[in-house]
N, C-alpha and C. Protein backbone atom coordinates (compact mmCIF):
# COMPACT_ATOMS: atom_id res chain seq x y z
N UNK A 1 -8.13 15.00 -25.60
CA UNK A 1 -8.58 15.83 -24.49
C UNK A 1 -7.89 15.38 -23.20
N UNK A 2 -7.58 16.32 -22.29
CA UNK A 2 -6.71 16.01 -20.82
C UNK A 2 -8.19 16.35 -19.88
N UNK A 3 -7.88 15.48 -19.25
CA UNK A 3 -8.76 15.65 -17.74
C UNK A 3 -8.24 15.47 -16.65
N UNK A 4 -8.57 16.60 -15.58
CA UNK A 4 -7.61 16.48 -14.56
C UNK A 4 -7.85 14.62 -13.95
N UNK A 5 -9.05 14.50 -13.73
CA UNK A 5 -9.10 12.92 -13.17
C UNK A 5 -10.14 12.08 -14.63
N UNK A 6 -10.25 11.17 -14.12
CA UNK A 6 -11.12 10.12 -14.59
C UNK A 6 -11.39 9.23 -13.31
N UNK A 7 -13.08 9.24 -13.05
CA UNK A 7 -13.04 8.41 -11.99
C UNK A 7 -14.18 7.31 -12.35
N UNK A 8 -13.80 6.32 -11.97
CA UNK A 8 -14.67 5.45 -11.79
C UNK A 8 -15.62 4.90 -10.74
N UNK A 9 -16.65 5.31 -10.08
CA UNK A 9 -17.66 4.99 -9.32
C UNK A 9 -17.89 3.79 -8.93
N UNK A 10 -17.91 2.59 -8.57
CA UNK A 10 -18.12 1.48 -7.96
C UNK A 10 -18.58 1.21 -6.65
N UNK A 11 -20.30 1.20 -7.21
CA UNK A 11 -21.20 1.17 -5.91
C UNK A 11 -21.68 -0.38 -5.82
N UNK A 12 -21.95 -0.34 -4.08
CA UNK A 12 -22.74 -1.61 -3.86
C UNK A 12 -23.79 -2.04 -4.25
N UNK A 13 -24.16 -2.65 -4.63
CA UNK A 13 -25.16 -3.46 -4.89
C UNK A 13 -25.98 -4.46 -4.19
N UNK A 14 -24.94 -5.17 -3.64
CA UNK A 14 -25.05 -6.17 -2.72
C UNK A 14 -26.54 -6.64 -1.88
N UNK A 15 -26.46 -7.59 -1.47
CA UNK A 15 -27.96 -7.97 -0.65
C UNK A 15 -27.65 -6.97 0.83
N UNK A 16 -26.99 -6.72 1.16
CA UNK A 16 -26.64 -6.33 2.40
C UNK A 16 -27.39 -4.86 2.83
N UNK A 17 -27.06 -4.35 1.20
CA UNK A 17 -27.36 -3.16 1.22
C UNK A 17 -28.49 -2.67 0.42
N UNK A 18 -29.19 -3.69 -0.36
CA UNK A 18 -30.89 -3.77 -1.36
C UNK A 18 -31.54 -4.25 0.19
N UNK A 19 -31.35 -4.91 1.02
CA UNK A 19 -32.07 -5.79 1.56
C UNK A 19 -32.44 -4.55 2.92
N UNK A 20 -31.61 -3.77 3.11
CA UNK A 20 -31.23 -2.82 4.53
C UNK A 20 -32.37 -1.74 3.71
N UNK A 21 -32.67 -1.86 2.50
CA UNK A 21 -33.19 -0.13 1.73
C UNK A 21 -32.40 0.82 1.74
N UNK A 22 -31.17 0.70 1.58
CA UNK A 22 -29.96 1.49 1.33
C UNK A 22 -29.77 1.90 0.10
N UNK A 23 -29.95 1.29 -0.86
CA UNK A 23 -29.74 1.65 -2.10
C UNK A 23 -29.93 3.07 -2.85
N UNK A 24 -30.93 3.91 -2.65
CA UNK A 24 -31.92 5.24 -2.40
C UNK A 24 -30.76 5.50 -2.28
N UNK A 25 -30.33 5.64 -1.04
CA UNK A 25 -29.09 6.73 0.37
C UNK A 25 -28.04 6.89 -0.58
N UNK A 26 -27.57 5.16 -1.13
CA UNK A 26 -26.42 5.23 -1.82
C UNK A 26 -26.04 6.29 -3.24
N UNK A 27 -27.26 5.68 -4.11
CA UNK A 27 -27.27 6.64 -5.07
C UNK A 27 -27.80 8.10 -4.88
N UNK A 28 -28.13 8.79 -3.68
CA UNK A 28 -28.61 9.77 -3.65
C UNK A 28 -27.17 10.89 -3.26
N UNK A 29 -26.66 9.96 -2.18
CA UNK A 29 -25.78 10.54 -1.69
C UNK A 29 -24.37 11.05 -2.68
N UNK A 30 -24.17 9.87 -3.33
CA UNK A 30 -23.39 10.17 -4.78
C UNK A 30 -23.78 11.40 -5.66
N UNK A 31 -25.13 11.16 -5.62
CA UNK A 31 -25.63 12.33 -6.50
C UNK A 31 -25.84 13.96 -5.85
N UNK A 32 -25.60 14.02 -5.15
CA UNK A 32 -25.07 15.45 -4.10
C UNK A 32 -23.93 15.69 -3.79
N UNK A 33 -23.29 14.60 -3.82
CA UNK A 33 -21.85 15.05 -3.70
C UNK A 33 -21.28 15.68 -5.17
N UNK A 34 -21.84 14.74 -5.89
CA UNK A 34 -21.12 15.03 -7.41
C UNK A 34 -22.24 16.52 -7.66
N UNK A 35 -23.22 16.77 -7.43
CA UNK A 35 -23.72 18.17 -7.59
C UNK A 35 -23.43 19.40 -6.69
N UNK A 36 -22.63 19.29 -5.92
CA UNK A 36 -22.51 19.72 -4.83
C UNK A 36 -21.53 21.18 -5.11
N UNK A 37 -21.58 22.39 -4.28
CA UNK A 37 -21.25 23.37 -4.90
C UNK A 37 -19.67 23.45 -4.85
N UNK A 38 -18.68 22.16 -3.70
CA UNK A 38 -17.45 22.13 -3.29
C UNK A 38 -17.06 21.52 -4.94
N UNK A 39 -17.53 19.93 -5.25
CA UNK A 39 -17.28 19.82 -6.09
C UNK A 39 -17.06 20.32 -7.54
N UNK A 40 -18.56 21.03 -7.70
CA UNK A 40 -18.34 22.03 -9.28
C UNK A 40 -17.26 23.04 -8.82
N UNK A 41 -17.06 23.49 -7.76
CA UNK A 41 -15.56 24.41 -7.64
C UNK A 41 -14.19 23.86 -8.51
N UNK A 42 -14.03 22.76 -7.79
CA UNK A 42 -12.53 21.94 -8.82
C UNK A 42 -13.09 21.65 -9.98
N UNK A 43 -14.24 21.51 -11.03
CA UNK A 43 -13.95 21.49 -12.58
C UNK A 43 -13.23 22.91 -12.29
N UNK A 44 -13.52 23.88 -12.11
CA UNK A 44 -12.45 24.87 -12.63
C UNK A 44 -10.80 24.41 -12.92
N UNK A 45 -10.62 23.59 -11.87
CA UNK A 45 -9.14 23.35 -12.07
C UNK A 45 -8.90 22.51 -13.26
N UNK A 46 -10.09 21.64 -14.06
CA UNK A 46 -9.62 21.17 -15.07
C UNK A 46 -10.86 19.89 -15.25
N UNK A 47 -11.19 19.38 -16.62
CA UNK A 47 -12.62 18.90 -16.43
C UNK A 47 -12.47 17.42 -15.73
N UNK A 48 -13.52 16.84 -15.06
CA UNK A 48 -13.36 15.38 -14.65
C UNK A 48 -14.30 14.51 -15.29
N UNK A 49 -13.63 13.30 -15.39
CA UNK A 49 -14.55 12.44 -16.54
C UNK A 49 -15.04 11.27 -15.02
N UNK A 50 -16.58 11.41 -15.11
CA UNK A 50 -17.27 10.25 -14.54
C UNK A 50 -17.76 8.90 -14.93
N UNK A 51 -18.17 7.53 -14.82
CA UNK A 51 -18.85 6.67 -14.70
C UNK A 51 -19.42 6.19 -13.82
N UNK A 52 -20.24 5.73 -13.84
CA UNK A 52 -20.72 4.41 -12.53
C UNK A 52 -21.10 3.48 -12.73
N UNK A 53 -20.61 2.28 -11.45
CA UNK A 53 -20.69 1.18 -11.99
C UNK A 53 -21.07 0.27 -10.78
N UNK A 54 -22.56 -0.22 -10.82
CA UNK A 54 -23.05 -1.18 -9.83
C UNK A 54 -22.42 -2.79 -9.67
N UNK A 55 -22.34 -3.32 -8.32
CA UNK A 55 -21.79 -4.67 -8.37
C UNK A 55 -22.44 -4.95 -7.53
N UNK A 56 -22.57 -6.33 -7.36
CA UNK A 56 -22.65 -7.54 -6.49
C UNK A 56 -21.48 -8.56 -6.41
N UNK A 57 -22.45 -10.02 -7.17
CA UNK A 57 -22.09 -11.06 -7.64
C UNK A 57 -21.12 -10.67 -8.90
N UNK A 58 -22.53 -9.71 -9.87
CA UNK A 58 -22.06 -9.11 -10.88
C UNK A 58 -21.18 -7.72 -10.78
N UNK A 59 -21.06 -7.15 -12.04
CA UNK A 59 -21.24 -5.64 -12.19
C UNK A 59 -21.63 -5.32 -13.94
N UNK A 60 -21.99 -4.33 -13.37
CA UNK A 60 -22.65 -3.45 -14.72
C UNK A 60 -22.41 -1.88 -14.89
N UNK A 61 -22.28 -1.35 -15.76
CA UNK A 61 -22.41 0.26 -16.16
C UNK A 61 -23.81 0.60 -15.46
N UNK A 62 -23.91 1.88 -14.48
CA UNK A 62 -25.22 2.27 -14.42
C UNK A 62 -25.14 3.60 -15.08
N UNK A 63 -24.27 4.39 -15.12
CA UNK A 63 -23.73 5.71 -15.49
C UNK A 63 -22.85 5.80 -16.55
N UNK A 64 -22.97 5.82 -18.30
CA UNK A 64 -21.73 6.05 -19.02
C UNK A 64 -21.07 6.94 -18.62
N UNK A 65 -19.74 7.10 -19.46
CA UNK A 65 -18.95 8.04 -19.00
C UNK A 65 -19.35 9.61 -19.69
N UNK A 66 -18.85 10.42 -18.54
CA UNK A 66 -19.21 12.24 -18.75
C UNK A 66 -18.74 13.10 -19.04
N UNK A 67 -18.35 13.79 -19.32
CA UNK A 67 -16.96 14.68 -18.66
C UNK A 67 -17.90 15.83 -18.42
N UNK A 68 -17.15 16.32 -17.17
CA UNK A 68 -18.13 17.21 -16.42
C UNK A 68 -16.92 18.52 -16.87
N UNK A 69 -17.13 19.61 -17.08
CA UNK A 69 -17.04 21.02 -17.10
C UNK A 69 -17.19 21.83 -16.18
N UNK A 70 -18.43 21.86 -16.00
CA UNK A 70 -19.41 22.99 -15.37
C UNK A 70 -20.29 21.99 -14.15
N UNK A 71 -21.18 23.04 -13.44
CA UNK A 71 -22.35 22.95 -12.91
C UNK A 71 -23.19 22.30 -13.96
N UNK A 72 -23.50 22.64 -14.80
CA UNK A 72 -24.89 22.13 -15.58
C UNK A 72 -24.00 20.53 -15.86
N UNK A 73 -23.11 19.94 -16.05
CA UNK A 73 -22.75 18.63 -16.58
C UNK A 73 -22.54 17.74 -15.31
N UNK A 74 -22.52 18.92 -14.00
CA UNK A 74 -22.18 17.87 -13.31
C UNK A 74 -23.88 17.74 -12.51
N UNK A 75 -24.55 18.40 -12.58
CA UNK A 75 -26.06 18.38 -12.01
C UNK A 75 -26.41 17.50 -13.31
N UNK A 76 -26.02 17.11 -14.72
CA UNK A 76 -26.27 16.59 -15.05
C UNK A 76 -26.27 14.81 -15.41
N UNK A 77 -24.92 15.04 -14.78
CA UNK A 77 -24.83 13.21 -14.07
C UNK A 77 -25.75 12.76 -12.78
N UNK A 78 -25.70 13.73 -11.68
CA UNK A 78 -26.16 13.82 -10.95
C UNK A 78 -28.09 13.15 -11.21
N UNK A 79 -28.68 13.89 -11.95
CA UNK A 79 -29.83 13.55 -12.61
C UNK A 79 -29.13 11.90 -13.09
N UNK A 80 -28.59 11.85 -14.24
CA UNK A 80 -28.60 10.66 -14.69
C UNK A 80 -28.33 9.53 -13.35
N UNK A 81 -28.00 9.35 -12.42
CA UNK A 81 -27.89 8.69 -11.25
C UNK A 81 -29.01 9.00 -10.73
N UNK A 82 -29.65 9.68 -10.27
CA UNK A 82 -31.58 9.77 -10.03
C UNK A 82 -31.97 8.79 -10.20
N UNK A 83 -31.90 9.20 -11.97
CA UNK A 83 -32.95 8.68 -12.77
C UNK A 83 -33.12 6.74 -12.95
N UNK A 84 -31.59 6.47 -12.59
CA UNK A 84 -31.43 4.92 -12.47
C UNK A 84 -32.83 4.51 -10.94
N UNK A 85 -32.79 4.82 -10.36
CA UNK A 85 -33.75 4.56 -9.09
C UNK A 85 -35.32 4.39 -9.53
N UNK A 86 -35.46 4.36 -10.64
CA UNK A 86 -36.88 4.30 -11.45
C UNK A 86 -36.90 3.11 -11.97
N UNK A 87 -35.73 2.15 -12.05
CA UNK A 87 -35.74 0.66 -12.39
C UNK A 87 -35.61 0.05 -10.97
N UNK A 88 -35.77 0.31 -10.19
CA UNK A 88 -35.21 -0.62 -8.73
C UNK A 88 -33.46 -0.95 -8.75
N UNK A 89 -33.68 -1.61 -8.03
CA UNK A 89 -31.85 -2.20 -7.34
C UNK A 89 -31.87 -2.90 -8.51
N UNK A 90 -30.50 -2.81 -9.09
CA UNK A 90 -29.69 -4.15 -9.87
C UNK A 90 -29.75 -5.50 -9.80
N UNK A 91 -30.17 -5.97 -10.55
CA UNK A 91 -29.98 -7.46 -10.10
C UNK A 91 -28.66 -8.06 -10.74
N UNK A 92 -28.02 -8.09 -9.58
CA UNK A 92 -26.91 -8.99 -9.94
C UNK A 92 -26.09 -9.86 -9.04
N UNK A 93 -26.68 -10.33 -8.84
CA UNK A 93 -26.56 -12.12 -7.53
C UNK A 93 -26.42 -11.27 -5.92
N UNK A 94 -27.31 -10.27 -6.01
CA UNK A 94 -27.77 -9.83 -4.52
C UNK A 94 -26.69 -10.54 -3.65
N UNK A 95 -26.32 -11.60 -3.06
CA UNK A 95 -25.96 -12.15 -1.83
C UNK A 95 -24.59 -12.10 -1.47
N UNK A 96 -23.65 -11.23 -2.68
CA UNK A 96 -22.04 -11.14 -2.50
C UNK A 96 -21.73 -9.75 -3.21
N UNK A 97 -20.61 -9.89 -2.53
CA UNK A 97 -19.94 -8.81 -2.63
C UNK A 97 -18.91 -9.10 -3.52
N UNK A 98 -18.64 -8.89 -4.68
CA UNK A 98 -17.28 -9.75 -5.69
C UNK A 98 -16.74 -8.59 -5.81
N UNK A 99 -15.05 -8.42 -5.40
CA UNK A 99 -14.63 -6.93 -5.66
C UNK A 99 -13.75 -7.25 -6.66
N UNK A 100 -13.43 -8.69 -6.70
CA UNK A 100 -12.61 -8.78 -8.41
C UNK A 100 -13.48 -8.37 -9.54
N UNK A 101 -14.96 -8.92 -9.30
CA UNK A 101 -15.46 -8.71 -10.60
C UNK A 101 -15.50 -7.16 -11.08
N UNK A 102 -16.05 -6.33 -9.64
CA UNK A 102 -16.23 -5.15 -9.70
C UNK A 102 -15.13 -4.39 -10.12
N UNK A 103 -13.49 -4.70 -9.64
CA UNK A 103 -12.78 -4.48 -9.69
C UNK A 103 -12.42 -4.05 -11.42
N UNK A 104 -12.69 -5.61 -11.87
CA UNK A 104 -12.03 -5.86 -13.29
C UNK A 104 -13.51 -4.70 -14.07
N UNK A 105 -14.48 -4.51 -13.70
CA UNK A 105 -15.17 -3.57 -14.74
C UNK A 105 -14.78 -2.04 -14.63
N UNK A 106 -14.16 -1.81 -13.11
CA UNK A 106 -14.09 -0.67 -13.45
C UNK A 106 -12.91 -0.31 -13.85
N UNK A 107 -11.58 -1.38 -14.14
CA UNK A 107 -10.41 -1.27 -14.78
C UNK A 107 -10.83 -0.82 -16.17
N UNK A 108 -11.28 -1.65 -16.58
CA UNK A 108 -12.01 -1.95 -18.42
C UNK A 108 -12.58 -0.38 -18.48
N UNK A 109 -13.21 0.00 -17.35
CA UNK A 109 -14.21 1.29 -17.70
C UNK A 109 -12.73 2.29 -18.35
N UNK A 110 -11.71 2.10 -16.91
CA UNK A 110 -11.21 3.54 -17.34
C UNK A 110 -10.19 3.31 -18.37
N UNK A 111 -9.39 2.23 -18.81
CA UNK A 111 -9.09 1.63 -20.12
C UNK A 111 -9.96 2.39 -21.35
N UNK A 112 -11.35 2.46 -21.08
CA UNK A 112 -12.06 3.45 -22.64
C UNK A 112 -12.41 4.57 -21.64
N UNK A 113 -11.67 5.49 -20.75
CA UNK A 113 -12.18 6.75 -20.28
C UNK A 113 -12.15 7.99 -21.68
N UNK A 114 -12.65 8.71 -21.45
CA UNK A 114 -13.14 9.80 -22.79
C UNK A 114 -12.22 10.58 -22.78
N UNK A 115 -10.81 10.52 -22.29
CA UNK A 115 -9.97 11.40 -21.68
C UNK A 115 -8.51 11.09 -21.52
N UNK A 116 -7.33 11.97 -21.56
CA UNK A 116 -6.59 11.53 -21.11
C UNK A 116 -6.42 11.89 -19.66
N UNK A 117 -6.52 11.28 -18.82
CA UNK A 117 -6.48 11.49 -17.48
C UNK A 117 -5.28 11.71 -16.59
N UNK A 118 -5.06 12.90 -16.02
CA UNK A 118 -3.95 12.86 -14.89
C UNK A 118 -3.77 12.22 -14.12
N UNK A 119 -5.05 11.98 -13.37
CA UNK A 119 -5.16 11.00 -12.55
C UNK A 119 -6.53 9.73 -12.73
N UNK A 120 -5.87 8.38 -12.11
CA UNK A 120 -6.61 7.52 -12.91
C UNK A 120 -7.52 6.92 -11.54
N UNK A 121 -8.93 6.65 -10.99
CA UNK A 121 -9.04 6.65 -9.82
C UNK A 121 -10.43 5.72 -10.07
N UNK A 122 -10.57 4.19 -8.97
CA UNK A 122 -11.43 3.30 -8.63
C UNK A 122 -11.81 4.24 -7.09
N UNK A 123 -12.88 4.63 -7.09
CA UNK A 123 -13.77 4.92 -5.98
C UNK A 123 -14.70 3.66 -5.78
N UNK A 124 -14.48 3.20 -4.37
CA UNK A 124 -15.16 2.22 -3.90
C UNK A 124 -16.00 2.38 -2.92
N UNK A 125 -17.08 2.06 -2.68
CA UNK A 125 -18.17 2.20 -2.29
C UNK A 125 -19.12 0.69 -0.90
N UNK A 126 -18.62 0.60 -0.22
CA UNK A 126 -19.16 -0.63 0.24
C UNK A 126 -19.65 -0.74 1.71
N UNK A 127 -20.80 -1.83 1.96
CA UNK A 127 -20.69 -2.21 3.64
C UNK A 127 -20.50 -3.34 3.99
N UNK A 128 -19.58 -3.87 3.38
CA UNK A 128 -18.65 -5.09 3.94
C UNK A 128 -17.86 -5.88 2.99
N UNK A 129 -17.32 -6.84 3.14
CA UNK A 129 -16.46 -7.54 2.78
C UNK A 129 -16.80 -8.41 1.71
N UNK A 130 -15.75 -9.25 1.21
CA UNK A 130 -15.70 -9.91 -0.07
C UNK A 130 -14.36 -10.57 -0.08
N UNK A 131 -14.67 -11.08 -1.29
CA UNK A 131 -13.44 -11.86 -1.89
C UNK A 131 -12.31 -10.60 -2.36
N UNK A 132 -10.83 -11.27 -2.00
CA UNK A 132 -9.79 -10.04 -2.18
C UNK A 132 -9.55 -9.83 -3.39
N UNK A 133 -9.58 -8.98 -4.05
CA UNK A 133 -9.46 -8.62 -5.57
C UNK A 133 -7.68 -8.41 -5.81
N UNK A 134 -7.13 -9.86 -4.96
CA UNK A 134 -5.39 -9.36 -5.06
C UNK A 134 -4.65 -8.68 -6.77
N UNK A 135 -5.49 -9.76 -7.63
CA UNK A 135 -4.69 -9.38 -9.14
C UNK A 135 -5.25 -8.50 -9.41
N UNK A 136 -6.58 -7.73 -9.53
CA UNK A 136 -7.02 -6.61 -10.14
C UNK A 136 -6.52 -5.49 -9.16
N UNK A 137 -6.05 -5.34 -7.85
CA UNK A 137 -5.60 -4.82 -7.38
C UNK A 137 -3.76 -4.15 -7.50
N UNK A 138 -3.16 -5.24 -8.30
CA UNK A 138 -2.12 -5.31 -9.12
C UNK A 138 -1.68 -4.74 -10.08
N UNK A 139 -2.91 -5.00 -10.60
CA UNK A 139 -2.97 -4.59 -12.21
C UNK A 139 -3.28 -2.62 -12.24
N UNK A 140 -4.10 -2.39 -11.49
CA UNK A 140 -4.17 -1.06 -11.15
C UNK A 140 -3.04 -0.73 -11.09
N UNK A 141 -2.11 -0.88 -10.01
CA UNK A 141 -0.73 -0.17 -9.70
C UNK A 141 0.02 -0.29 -10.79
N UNK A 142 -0.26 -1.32 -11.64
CA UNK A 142 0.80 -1.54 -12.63
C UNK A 142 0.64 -0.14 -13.65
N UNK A 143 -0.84 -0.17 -13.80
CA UNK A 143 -1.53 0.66 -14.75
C UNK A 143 -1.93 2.16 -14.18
N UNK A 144 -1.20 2.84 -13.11
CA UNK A 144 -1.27 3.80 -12.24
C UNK A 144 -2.54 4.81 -11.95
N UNK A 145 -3.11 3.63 -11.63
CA UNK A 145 -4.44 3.23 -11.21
C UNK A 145 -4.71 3.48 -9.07
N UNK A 146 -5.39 4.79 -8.87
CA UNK A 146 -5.64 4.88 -7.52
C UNK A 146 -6.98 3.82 -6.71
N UNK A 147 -6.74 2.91 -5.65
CA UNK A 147 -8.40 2.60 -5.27
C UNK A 147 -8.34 3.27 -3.92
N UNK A 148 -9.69 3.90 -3.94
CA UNK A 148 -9.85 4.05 -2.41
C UNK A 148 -11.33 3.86 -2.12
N UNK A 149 -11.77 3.48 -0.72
CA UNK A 149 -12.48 3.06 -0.30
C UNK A 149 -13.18 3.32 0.92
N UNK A 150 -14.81 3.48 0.92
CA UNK A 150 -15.46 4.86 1.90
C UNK A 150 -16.31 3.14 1.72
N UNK A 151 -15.95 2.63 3.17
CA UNK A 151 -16.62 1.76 4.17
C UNK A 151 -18.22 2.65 4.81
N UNK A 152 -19.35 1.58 4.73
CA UNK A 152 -20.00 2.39 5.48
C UNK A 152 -20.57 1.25 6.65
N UNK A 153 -20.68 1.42 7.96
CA UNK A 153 -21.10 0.78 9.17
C UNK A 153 -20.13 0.13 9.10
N UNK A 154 -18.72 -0.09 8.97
CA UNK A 154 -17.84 -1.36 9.17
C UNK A 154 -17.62 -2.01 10.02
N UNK A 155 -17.37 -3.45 10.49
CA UNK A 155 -17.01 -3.70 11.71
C UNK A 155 -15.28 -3.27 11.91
N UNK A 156 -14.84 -3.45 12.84
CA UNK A 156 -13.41 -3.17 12.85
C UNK A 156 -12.20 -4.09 11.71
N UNK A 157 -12.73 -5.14 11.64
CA UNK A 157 -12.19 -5.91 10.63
C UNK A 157 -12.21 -5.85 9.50
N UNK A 158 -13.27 -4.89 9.30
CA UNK A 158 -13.46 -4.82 7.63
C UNK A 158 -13.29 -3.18 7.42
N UNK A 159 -12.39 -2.94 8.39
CA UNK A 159 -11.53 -1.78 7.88
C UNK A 159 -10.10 -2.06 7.68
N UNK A 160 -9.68 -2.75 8.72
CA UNK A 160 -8.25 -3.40 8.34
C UNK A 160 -8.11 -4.56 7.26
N UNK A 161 -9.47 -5.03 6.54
CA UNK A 161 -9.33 -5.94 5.58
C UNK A 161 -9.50 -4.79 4.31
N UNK A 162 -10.15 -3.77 4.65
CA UNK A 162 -9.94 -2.80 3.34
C UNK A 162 -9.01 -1.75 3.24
N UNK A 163 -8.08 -1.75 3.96
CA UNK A 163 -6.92 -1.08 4.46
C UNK A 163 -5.75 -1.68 3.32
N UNK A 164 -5.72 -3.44 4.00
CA UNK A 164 -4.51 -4.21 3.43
C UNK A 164 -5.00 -5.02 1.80
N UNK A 165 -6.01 -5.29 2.08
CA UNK A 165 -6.60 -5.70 0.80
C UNK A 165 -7.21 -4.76 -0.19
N UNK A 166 -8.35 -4.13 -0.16
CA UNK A 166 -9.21 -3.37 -0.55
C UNK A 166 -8.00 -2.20 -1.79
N UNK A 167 -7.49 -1.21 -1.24
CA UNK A 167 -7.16 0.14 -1.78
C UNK A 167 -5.83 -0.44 -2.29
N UNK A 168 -5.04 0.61 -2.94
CA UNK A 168 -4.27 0.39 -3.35
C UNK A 168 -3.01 0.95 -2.62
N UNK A 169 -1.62 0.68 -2.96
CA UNK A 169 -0.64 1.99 -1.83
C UNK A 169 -0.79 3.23 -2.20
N UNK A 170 -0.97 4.19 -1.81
CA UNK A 170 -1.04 5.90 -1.74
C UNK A 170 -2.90 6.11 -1.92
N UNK A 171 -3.04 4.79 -1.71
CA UNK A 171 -5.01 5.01 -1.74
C UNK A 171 -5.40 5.32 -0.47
N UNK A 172 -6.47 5.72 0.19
CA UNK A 172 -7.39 5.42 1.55
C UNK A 172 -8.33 4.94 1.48
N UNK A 173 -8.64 4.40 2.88
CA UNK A 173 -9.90 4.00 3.21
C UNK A 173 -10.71 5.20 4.37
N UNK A 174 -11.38 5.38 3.58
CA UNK A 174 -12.87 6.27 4.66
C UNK A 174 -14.15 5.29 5.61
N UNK A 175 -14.46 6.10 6.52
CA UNK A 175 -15.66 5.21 7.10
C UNK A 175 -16.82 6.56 7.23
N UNK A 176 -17.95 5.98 6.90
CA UNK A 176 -18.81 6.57 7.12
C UNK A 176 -19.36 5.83 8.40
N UNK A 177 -20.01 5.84 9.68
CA UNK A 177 -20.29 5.39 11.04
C UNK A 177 -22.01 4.44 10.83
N UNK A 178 -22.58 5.77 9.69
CA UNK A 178 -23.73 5.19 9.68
C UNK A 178 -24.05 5.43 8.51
N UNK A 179 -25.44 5.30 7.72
CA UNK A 179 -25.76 5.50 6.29
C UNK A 179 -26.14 7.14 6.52
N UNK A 180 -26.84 7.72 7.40
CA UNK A 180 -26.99 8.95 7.81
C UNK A 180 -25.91 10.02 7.46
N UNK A 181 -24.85 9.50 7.82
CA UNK A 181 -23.52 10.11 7.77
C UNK A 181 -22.71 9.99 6.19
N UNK A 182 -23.27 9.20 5.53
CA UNK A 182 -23.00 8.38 4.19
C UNK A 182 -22.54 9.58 3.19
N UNK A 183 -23.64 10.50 3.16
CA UNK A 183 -23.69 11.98 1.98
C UNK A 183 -22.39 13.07 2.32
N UNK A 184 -21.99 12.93 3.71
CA UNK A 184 -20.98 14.10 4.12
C UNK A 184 -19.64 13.23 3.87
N UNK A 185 -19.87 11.91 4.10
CA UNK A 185 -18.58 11.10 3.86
C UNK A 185 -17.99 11.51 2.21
N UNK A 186 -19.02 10.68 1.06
CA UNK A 186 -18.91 10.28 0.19
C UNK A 186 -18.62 12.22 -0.34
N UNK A 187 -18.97 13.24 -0.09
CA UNK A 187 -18.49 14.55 -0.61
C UNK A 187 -16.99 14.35 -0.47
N UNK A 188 -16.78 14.46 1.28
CA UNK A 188 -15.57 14.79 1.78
C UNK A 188 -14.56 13.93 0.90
N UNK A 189 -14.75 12.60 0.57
CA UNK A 189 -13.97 11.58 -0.39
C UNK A 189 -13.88 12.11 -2.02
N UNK A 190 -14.63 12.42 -2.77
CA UNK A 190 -15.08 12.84 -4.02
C UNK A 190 -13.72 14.48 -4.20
N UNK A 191 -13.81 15.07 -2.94
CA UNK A 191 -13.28 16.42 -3.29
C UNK A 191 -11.80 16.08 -3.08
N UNK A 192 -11.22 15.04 -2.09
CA UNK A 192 -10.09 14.30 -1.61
C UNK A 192 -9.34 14.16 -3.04
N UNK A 193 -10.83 12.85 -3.89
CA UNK A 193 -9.74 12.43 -4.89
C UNK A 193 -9.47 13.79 -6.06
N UNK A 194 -10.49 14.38 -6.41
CA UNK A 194 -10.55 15.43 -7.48
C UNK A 194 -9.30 16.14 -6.97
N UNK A 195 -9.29 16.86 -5.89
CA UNK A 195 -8.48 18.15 -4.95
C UNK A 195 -6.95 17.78 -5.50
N UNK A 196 -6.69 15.98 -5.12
CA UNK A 196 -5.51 15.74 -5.05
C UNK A 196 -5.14 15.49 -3.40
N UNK A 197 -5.96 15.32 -2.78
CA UNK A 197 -5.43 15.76 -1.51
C UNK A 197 -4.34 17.13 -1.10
């Protein structure tokens, strides 16, 4: 099977953002964008295969992978991301941000994507900084692998640290200003990578 993308989801976890009560916003906002009526427009252009995948310290699968079609598959991930909010926040060493680790799961994810993918894409998700994920960042390009990255509240530094570190070359970085602003960001990014720019 061909899919126009395969994306991989890689949300925070972090203490920064369990500890703020962000977590809700995060997964909610994901889950409107990906239900959203801009988005079900491009499956027409060809189906997209989803996952998601929570980090901290750790990371974990919260979302297997989907392949969305239609409206009904993609309201139906959408639900399955809900429905995670009925266990609480992740526990997985709350107090860091590890973007190698996160990095290396969501490589592995799209390594078994359900699909052959046109395009191969790490969506990153964060409100602040970490350790630089230089080799998994490598290994992507090697493996033509997109990262991009939708900052939310950043300070100025931790846009130019996710600029040069963070994404990959021909990737971006987005800012959302506030968590408020978080749901219009994370669409506007979602239709970016699907669209093709």
């Amino acid at each position: 099977m061909i899919c126009a993308a395969a994306l991989v989801l890689l949300m925070d976890a972090s203490g920064s953002v369990v500890h703020a009560r962000q977590w809700p916003t995060l997964v909610e906002g994901h889950a409107r964008a990906i239900a959203s009526e801009e988005f079900v427009h491009l499956l027409r252009n060809g189906p997209v295969a989803l996952a998601a995948v929570a980090f901290a310290e750790d990371a974990q699968p919260l979302v297997e992978w989907v392949v969305l079609r239609d409206a009904d598959d993609a309201r139906g991930f959408a639900y399955a991301l809900r429905q995670t909010l009925r266990q609480g926040p992740p526990s997985l060493g709350i107090m860091s941000t590890n973007f190698p680790r996160a990095y290396r799961e969501g490589l592995d994810q799209l390594a078994h994507a359900p699909c052959a993918a046109e395009s191969k894409i790490l969506d990153v998700v964060t409100d602040g900084v970490g350790p630089e994920p230089r080799d998994e960042v490598e290994e992507a390009v090697e493996a033509g692998v997109e990262v991009n990255v939708l900052l939310v509240q950043p300070q100025e530094d931790d846009v130019i640290y996710a600029r040069e570190r963070l994404r990959t070359p021909g990737g971006f970085v987005m800012v959302a200003e506030t968590w408020g602003d978080f749901e219009r960001a994370m669409r506007r990014k979602l239709l970016m990578e699907v669209a093709g720019r």
